[in-house]
PDB file of N, CA and C in Angstrom:
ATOM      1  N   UNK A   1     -69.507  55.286 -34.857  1.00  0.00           N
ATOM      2  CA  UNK A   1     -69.499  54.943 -33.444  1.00  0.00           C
ATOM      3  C   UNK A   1     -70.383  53.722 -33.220  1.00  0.00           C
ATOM      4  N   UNK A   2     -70.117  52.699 -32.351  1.00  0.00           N
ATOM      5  CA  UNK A   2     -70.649  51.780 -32.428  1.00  0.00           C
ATOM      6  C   UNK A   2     -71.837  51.836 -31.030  1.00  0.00           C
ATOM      7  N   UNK A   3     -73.301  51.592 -31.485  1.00  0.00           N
ATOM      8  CA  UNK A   3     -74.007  51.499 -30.506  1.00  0.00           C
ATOM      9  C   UNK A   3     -74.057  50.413 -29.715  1.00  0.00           C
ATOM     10  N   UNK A   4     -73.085  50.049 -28.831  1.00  0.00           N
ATOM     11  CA  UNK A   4     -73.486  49.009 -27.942  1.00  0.00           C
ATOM     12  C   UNK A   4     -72.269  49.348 -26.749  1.00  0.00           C
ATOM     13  N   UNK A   5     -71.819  49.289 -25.775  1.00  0.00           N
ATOM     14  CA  UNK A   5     -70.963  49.294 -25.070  1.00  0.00           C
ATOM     15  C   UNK A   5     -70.641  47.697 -23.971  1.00  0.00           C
ATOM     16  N   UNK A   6     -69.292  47.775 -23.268  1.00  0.00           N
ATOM     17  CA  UNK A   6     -69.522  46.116 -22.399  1.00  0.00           C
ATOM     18  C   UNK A   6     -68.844  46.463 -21.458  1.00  0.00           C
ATOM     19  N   UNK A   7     -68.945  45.622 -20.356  1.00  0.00           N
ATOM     20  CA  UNK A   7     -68.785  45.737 -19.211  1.00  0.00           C
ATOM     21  C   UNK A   7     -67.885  44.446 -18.605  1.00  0.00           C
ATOM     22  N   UNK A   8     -66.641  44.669 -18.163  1.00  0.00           N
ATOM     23  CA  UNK A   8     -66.070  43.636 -17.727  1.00  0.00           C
ATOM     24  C   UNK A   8     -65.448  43.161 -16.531  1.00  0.00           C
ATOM     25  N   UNK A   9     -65.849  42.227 -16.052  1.00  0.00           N
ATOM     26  CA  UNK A   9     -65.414  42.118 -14.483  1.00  0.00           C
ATOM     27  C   UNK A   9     -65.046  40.806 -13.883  1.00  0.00           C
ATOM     28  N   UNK A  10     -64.865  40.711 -13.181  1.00  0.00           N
ATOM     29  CA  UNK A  10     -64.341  39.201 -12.552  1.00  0.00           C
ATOM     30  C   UNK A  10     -65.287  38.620 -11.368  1.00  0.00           C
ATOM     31  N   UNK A  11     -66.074  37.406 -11.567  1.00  0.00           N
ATOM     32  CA  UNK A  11     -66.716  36.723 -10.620  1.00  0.00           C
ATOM     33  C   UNK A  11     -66.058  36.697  -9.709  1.00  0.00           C
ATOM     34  N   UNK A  12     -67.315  36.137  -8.326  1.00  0.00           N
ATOM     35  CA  UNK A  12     -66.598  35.641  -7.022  1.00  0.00           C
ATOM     36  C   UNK A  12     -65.612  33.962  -7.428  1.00  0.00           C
ATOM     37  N   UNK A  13     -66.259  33.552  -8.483  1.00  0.00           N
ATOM     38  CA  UNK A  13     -65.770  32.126  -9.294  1.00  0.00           C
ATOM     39  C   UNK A  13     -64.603  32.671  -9.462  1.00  0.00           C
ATOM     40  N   UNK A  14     -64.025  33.783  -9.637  1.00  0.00           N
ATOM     41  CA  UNK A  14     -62.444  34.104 -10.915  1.00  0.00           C
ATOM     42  C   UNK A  14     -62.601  33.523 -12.165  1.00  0.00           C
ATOM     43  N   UNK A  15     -64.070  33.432 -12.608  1.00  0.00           N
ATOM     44  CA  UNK A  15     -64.418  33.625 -14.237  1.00  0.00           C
ATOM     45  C   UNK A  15     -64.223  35.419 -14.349  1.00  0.00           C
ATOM     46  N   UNK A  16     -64.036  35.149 -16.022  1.00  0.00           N
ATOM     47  CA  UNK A  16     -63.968  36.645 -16.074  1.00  0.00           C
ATOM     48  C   UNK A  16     -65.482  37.175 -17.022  1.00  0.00           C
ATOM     49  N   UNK A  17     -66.417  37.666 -16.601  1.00  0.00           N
ATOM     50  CA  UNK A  17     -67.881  38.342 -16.784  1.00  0.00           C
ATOM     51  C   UNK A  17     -67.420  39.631 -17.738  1.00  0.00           C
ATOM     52  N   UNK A  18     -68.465  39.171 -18.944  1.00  0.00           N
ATOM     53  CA  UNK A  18     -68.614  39.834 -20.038  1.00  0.00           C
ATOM     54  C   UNK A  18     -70.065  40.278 -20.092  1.00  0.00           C
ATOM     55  N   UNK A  19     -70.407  41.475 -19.904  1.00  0.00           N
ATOM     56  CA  UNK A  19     -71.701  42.114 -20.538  1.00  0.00           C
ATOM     57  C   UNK A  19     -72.137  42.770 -21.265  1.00  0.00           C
ATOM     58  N   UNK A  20     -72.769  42.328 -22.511  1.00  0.00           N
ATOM     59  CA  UNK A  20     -72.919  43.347 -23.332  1.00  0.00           C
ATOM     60  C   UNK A  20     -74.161  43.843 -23.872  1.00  0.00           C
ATOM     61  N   UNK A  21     -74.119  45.408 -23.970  1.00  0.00           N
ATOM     62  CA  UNK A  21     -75.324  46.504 -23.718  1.00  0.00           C
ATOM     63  C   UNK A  21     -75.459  46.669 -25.153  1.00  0.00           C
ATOM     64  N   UNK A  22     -76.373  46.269 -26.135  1.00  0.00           N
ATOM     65  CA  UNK A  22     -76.955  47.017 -27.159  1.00  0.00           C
ATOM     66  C   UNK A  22     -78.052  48.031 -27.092  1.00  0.00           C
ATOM     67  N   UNK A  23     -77.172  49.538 -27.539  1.00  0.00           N
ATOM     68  CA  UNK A  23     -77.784  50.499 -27.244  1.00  0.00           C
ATOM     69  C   UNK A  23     -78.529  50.979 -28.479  1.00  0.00           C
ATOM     70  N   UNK A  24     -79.871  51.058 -29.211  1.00  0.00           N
ATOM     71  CA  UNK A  24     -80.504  51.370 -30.451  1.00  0.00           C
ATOM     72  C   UNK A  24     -81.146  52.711 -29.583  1.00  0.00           C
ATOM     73  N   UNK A  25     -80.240  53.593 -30.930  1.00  0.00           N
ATOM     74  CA  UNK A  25     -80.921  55.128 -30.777  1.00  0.00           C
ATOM     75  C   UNK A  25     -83.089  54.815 -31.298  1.00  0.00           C
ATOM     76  N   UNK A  26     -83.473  55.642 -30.061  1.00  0.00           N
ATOM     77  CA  UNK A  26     -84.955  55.448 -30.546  1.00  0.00           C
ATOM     78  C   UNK A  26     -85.376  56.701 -29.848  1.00  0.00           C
ATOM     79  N   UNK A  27     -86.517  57.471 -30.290  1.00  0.00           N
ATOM     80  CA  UNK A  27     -86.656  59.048 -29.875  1.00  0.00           C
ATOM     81  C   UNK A  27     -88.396  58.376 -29.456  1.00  0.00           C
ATOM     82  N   UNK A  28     -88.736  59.100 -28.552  1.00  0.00           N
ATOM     83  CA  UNK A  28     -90.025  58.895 -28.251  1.00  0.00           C
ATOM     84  C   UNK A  28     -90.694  57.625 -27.342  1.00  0.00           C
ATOM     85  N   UNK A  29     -89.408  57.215 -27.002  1.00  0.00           N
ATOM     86  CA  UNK A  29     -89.957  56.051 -26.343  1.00  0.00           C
ATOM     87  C   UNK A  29     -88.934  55.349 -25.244  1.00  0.00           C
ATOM     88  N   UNK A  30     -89.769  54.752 -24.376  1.00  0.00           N
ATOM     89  CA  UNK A  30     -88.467  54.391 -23.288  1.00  0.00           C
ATOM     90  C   UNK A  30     -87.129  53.061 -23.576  1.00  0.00           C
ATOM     91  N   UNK A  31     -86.366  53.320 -23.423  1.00  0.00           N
ATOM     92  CA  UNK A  31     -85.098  52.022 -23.795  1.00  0.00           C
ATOM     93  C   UNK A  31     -85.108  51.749 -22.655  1.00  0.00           C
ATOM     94  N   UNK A  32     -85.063  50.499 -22.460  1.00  0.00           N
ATOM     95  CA  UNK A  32     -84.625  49.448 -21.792  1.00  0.00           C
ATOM     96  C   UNK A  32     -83.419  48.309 -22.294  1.00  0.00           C
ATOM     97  N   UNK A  33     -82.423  48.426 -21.332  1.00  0.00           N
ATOM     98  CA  UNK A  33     -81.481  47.656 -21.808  1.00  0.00           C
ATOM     99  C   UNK A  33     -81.438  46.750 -21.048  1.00  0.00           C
ATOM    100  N   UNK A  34     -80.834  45.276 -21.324  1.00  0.00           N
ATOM    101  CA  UNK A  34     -80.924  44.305 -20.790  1.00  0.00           C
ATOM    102  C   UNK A  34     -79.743  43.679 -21.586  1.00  0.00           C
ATOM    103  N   UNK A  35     -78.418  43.577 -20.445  1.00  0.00           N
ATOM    104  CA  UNK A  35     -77.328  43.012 -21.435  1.00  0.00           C
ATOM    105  C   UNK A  35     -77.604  41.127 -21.300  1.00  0.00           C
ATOM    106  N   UNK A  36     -76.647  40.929 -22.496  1.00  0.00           N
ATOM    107  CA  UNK A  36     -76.133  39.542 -23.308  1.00  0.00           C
ATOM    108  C   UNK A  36     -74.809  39.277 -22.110  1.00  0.00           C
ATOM    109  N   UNK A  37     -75.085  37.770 -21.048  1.00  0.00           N
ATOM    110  CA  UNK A  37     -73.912  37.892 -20.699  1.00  0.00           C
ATOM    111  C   UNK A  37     -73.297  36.716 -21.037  1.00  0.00           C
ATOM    112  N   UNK A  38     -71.936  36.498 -21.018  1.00  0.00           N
ATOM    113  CA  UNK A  38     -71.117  35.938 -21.121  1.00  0.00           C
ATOM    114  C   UNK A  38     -69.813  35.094 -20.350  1.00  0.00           C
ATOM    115  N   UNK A  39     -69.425  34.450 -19.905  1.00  0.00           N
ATOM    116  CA  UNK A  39     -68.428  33.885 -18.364  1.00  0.00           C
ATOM    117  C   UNK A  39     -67.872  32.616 -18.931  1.00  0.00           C
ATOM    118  N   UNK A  40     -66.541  33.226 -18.501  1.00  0.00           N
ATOM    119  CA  UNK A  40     -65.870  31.609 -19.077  1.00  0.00           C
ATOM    120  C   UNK A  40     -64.556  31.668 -17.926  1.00  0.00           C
ATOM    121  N   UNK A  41     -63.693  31.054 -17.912  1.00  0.00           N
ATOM    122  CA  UNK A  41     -62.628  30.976 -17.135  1.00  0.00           C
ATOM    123  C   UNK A  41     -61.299  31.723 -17.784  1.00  0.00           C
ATOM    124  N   UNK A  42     -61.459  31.736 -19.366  1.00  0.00           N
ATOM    125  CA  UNK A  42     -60.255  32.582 -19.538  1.00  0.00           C
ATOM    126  C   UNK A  42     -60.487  32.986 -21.065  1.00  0.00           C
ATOM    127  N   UNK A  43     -59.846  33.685 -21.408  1.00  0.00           N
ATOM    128  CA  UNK A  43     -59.738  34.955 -22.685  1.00  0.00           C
ATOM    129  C   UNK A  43     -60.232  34.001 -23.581  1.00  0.00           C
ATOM    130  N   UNK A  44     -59.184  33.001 -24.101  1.00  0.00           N
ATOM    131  CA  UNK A  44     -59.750  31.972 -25.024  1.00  0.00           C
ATOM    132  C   UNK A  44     -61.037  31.354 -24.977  1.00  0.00           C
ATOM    133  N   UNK A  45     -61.154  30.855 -24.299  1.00  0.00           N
ATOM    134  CA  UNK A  45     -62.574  30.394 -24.210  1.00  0.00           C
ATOM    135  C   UNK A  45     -63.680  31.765 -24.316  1.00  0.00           C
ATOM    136  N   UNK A  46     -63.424  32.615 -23.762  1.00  0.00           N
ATOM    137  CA  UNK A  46     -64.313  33.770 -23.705  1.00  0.00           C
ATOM    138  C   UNK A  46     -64.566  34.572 -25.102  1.00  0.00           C
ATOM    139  N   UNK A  47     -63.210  34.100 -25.880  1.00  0.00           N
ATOM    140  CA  UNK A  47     -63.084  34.707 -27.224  1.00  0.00           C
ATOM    141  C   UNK A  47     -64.035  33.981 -28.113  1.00  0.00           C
ATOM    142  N   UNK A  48     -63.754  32.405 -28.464  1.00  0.00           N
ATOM    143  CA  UNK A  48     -64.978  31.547 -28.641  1.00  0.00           C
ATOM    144  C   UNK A  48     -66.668  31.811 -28.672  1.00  0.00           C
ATOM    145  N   UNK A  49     -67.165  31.762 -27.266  1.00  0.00           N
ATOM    146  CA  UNK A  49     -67.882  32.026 -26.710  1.00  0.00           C
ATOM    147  C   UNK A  49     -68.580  33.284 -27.927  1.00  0.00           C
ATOM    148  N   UNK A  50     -68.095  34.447 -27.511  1.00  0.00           N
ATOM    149  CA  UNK A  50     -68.671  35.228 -27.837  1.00  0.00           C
ATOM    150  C   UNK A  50     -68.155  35.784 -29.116  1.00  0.00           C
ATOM    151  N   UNK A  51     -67.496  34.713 -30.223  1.00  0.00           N
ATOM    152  CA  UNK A  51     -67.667  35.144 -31.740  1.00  0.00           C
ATOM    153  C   UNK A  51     -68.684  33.975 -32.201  1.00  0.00           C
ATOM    154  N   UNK A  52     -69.239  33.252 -31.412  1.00  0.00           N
ATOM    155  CA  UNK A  52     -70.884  32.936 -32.094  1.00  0.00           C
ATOM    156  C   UNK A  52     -71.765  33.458 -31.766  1.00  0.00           C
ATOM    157  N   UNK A  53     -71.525  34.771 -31.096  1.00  0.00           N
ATOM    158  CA  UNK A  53     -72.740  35.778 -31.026  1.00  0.00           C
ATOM    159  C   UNK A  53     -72.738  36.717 -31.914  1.00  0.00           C
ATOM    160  N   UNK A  54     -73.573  37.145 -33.178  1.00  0.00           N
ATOM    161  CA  UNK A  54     -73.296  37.681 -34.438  1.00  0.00           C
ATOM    162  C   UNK A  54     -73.412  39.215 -33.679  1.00  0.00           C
ATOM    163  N   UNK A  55     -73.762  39.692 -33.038  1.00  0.00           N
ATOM    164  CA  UNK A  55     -74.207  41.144 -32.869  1.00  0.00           C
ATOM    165  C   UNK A  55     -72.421  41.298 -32.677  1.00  0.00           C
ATOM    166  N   UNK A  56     -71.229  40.753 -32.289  1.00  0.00           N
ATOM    167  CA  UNK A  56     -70.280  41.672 -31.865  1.00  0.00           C
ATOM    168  C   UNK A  56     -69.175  41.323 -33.521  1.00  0.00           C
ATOM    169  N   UNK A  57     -70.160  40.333 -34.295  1.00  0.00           N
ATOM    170  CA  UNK A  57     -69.148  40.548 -35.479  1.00  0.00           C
ATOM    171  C   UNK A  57     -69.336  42.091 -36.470  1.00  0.00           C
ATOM    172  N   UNK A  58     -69.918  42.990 -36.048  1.00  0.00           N
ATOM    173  CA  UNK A  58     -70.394  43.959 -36.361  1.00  0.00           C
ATOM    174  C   UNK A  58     -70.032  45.300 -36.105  1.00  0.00           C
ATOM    175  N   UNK A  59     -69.117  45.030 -34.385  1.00  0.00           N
ATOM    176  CA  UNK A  59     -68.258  45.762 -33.603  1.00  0.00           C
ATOM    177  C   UNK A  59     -67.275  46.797 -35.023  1.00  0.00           C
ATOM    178  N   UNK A  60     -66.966  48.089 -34.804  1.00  0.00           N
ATOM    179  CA  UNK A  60     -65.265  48.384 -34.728  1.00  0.00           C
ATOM    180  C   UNK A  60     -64.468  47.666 -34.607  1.00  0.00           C
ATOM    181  N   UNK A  61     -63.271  47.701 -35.516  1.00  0.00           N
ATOM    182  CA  UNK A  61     -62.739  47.112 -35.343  1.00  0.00           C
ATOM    183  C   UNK A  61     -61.300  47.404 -33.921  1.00  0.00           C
ATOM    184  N   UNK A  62     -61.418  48.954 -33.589  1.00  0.00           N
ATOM    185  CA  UNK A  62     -61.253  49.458 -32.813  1.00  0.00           C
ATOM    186  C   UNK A  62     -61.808  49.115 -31.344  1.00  0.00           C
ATOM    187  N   UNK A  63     -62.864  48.905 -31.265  1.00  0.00           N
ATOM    188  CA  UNK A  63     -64.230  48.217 -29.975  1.00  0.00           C
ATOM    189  C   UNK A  63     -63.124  46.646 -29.983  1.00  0.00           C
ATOM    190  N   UNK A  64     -63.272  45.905 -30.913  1.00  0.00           N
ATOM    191  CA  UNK A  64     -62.433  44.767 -30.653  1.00  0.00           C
ATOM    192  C   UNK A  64     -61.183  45.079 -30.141  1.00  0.00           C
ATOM    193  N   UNK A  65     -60.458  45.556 -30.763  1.00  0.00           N
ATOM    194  CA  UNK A  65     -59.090  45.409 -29.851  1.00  0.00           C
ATOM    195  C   UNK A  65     -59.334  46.466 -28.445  1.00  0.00           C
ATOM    196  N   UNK A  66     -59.757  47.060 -27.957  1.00  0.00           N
ATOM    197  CA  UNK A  66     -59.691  47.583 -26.542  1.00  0.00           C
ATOM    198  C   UNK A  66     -60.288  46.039 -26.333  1.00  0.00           C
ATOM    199  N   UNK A  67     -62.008  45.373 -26.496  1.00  0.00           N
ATOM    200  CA  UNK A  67     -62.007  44.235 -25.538  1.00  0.00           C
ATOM    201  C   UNK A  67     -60.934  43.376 -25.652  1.00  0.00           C
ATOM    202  N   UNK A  68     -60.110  42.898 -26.363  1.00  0.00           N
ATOM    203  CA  UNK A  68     -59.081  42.092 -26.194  1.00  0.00           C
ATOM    204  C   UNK A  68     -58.055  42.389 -25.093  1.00  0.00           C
ATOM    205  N   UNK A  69     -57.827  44.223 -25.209  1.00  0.00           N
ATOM    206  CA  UNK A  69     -56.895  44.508 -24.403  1.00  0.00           C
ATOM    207  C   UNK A  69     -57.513  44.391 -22.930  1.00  0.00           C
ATOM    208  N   UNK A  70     -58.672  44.718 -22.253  1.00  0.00           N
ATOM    209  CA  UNK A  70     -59.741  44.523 -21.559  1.00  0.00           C
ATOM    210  C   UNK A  70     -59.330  43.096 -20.814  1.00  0.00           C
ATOM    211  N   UNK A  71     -59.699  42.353 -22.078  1.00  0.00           N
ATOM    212  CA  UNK A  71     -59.938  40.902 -21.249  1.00  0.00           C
ATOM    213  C   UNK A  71     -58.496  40.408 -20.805  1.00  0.00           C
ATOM    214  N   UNK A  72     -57.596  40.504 -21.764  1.00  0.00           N
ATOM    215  CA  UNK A  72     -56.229  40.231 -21.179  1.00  0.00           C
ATOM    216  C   UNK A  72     -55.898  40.219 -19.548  1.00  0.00           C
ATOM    217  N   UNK A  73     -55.960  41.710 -19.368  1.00  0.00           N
ATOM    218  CA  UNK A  73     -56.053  42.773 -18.614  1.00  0.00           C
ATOM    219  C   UNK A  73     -56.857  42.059 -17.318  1.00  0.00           C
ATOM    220  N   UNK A  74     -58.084  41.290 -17.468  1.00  0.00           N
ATOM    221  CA  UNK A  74     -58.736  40.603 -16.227  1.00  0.00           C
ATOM    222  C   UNK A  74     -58.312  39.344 -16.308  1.00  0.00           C
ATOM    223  N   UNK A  75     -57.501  38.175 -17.231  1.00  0.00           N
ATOM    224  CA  UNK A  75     -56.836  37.299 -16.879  1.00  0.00           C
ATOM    225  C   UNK A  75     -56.045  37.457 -16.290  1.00  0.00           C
ATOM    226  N   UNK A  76     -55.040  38.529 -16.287  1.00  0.00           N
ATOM    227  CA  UNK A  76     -53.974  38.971 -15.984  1.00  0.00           C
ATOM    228  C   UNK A  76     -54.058  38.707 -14.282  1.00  0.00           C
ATOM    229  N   UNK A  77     -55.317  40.007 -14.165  1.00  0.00           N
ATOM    230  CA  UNK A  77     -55.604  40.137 -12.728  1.00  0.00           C
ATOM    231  C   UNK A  77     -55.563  38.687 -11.394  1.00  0.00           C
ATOM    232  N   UNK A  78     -56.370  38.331 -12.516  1.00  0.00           N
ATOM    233  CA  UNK A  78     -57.014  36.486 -11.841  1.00  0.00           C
ATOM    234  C   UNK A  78     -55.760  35.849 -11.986  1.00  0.00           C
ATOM    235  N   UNK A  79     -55.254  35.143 -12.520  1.00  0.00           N
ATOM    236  CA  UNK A  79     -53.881  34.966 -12.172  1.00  0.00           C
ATOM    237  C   UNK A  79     -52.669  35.438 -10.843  1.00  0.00           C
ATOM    238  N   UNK A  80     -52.774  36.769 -11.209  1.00  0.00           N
ATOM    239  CA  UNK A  80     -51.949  37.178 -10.185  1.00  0.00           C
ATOM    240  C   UNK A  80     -52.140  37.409  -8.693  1.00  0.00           C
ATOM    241  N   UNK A  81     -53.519  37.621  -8.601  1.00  0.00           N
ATOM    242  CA  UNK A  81     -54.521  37.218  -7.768  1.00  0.00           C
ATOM    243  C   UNK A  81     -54.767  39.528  -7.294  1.00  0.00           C
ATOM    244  N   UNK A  82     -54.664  39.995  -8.031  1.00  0.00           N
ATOM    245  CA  UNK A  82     -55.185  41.133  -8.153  1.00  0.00           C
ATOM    246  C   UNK A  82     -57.096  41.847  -8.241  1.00  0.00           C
ATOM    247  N   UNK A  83     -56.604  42.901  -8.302  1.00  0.00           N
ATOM    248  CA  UNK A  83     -58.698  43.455  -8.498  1.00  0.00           C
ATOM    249  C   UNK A  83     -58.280  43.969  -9.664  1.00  0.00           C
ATOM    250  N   UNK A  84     -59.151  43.517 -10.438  1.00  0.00           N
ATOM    251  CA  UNK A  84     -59.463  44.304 -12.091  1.00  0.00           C
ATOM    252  C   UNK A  84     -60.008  45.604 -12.016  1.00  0.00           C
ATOM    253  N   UNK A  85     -59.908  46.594 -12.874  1.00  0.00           N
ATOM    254  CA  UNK A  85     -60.791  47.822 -13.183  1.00  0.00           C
ATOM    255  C   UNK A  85     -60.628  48.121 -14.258  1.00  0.00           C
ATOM    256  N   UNK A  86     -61.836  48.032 -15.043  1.00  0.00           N
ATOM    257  CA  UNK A  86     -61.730  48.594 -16.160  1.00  0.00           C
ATOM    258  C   UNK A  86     -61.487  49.936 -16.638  1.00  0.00           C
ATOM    259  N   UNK A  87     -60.449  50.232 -17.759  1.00  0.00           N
ATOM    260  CA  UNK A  87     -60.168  51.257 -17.928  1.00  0.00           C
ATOM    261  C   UNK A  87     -61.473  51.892 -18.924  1.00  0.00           C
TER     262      UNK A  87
END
């Protein structure tokens, strides 16, 4: 299982907002998370973007394809001029 989860949504811009939560199991002490974000105008560029961030070459390879299906999914929206929700 991969410790990190992301969060995806669409600016007031109609960039599409990528956040991502690295979650490290730690017992005894408080976590604080503070996501890595990410914003570009569309999938491609967003894909870019965030394969020079080494923490998500590390992902499932499973975790990758839902965000692909994900981000599609909020171009899609922006385009059509819809509200995204992540599944």
């Amino acid at each position: 299982m991969d410790q990190n989860y992301n969060i995806i949504c669409i600016g007031q811009n109609k960039f599409i907002e990528l956040y991502y939560f690295n979650f490290n199991t730690c017992y005894d002490t408080e976590i604080i998370l503070y996501p890595v974000c990410f914003s570009a105008a569309n999938t491609y560029l967003l894909f870019n973007l965030i394969s020079l961030y080494n923490k998500f070459n590390i992902i499932s390879t499973n975790h990758k394809l839902y965000l692909g299906k994900e981000l599609f999914k909020a171009e899609v929206a922006i385009k059509i001029n819809q509200i995204y929700i992540q599944d």
